[in-house]
Each structure stands twice: as structure tokens, then as C-alpha cells.
C-alpha atoms as a PDB file:
ATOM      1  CA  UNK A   1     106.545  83.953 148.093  1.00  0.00           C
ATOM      2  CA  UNK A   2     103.712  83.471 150.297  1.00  0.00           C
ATOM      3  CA  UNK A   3     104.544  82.872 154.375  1.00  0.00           C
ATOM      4  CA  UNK A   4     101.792  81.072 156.607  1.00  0.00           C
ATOM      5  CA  UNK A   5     102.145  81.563 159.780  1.00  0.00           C
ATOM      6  CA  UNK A   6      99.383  79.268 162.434  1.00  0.00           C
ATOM      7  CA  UNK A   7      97.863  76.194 162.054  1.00  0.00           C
ATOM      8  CA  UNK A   8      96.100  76.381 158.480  1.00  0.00           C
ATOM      9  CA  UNK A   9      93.055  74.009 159.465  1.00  0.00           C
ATOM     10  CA  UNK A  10      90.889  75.487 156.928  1.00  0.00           C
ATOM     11  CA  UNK A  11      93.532  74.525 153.948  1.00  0.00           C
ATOM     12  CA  UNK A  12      94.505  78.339 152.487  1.00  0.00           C
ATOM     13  CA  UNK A  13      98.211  76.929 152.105  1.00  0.00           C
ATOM     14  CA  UNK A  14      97.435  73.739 150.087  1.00  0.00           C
ATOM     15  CA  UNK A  15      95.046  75.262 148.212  1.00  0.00           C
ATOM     16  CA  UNK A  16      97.810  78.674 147.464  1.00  0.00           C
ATOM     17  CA  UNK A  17     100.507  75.725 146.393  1.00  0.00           C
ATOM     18  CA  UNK A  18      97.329  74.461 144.089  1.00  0.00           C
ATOM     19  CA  UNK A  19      97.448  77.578 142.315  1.00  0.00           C
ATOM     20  CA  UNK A  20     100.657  78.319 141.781  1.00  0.00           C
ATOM     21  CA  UNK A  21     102.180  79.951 144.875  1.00  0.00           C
ATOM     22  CA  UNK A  22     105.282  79.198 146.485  1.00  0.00           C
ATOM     23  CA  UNK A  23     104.318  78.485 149.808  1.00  0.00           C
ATOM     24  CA  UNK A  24     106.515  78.612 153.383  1.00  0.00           C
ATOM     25  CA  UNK A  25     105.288  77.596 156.120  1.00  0.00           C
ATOM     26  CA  UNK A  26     106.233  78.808 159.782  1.00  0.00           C
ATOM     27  CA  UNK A  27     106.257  76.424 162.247  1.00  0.00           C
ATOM     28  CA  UNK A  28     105.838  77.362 165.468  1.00  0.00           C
ATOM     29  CA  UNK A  29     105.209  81.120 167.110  1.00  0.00           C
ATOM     30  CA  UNK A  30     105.304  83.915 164.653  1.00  0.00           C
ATOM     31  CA  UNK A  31     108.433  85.956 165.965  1.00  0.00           C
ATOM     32  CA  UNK A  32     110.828  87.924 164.394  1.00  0.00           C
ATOM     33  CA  UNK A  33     113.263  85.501 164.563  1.00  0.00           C
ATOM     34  CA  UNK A  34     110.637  82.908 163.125  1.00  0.00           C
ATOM     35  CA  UNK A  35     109.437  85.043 160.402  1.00  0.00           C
ATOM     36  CA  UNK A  36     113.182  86.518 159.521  1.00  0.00           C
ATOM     37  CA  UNK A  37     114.250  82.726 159.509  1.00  0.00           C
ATOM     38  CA  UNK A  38     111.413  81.713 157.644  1.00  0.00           C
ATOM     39  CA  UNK A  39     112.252  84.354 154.717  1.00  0.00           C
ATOM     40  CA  UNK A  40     109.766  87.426 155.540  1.00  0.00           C
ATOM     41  CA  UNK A  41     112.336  89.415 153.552  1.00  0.00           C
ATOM     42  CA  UNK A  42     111.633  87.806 150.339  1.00  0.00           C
ATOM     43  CA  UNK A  43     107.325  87.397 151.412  1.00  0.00           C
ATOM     44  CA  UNK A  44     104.915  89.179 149.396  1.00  0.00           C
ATOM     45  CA  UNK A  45     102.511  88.322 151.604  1.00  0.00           C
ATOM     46  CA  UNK A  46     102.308  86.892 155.317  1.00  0.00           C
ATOM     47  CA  UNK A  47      99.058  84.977 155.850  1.00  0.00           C
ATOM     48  CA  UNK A  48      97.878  84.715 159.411  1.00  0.00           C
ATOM     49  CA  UNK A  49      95.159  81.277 160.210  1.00  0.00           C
ATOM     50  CA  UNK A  50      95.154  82.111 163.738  1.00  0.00           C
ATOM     51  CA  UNK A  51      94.562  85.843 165.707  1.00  0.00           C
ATOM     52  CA  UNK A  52      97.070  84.258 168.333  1.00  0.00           C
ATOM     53  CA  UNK A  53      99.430  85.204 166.358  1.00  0.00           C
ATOM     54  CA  UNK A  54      98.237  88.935 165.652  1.00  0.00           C
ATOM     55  CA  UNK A  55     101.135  90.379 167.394  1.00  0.00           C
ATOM     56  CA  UNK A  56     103.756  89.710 164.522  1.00  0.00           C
ATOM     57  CA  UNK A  57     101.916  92.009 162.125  1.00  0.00           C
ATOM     58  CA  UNK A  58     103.548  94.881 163.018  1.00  0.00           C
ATOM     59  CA  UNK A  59     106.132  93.413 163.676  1.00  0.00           C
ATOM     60  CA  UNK A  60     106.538  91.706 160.111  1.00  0.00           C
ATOM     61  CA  UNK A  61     105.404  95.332 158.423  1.00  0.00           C
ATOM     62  CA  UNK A  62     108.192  97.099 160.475  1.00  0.00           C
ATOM     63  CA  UNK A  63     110.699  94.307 159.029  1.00  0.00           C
ATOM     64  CA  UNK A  64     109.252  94.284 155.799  1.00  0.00           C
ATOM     65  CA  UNK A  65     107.007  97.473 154.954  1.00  0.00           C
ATOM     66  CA  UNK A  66     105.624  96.034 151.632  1.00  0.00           C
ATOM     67  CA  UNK A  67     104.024  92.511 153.014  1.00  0.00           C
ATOM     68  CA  UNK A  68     100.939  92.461 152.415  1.00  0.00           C
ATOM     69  CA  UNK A  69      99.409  91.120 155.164  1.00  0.00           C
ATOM     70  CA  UNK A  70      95.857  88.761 155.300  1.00  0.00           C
ATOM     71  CA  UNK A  71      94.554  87.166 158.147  1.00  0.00           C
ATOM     72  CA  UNK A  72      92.292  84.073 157.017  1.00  0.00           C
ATOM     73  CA  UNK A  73      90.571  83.063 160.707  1.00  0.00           C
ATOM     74  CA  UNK A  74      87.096  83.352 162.201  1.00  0.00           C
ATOM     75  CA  UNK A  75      88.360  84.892 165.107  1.00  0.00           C
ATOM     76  CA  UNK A  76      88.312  88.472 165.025  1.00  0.00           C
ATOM     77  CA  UNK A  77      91.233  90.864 164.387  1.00  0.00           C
ATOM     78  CA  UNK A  78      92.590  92.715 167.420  1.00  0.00           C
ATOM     79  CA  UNK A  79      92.121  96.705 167.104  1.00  0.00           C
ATOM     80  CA  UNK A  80      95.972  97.383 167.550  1.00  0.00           C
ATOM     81  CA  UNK A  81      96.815  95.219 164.011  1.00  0.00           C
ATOM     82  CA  UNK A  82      93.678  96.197 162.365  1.00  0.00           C
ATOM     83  CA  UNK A  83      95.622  99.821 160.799  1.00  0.00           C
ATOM     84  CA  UNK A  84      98.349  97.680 159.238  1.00  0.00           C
ATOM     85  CA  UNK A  85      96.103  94.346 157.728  1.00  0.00           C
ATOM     86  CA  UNK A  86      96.074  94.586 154.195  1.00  0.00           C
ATOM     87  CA  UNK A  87      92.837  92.079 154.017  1.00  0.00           C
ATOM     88  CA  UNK A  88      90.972  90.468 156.576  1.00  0.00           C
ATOM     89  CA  UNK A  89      88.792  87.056 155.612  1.00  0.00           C
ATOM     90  CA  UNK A  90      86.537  84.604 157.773  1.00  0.00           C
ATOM     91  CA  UNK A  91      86.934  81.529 156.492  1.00  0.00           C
ATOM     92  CA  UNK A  92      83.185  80.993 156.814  1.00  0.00           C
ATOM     93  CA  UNK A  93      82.560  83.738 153.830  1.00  0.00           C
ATOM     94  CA  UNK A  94      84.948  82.660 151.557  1.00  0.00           C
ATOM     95  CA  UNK A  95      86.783  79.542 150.990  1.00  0.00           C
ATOM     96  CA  UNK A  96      90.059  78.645 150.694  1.00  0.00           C
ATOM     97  CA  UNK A  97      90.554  78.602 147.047  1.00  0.00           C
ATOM     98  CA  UNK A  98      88.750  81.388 146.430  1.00  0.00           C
ATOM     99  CA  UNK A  99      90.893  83.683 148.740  1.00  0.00           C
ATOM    100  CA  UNK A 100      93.984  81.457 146.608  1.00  0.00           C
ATOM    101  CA  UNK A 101      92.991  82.106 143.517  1.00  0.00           C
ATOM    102  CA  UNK A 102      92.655  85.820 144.358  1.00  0.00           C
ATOM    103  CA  UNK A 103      95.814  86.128 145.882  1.00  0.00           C
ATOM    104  CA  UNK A 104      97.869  84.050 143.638  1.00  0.00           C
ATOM    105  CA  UNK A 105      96.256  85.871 140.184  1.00  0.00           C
ATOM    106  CA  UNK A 106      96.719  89.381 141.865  1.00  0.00           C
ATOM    107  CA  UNK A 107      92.748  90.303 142.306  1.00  0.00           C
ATOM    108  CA  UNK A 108      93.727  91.141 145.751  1.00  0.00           C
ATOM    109  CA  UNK A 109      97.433  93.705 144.582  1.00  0.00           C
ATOM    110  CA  UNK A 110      94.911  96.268 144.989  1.00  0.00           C
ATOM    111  CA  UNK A 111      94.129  96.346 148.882  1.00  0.00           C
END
């Protein structure tokens, strides 16, 4: 299961459900009641559309240590979450179902 946390403008969750993921969406603030209630137990990976919400990577890797977590935003990762990001991506580089198709057909298990 893949959890989304932030806004998503650029499309990464439609185009993960287009290729196969199970997708969850987190609506609101990433917390760790949101992301606990939201099923960050059972995640394989937490995607992150919005550096807002940089904060709830460690908390999310203290909760679940083997999340991979990918931030998929132009803004810039903050230095304190950079250590525990498994993969960072600007959505300018690389498009959404190109970072999909990666993550869904395991090109990314690696990072």
C-alpha cells in the first residue's frame, strides 16, 4: 500500500492507482494520528507532494522503520528529513508516471 500525504497537484496518486497500486490518501495534516489512522502500519511507502509536510518523516520512519519514504515536490527537502528520505523527485524532472511505474514495478526497492 502506497500513503499520499499533501495535495497531489502534479497527479503521482492517479497515475500510482493507473499502475496498479493501492493507493490511500491522507487528508488533511500528516500527523501521527493522521498517518496511524490512515494505515502507515501496513504502507510500503509514504509519498510526500508537499515539503509542508516534511515533519512527519521521521515521524512515520520511527512508527514504521521500513516505509520507504519519497517526496515528489519542487520545493526542496529540509536538511533535518533529508538522512531518513528514501528518494527525493522534482516533479519538473520526472513525471508522474514515470516515478509510478518505478515505484509500483519495484525499480525504485533498491534506494
Amino acid at each position: 500500500m502506497i500513503l499520499i500525504a499533501g495535495a497531489d497537484v502534479d497527479g503521482l496518486g492517479d497515475a500510482l492507482e493507473a499502475a496498479g497500486a493501492n493507493v490511500v490518501r491522507l487528508e488533511g495534516i500528516a500527523t501521527r494520528e493522521s498517518l496511524s489512522a490512515a494505515g502507515l502500519a501496513d504502507a510500503d511507502t509514504l509519498v510526500l507532494t508537499e515539503m509542508d509536510d516534511a515533519s512527519a518523516i521521521p515521524v512515520a520512519k520511527e512508527a514504521n522503520p521500513d516505509v520507504r519514504v519519497v517526496t515528489y515536490a519542487p520545493d526542496s527537502l529540509p536538511e533535518f528529513a533529508r538522512g531518513q528520505t528514501d528518494l527525493a523527485v522534482d516533479p519538473a524532472l520526472l513525471s508522474a508516471d514515470v516515478v509510478a511505474e518505478e515505484l509500483v514495478n519495484g525499480a525504485a526497492d533498491g534506494l
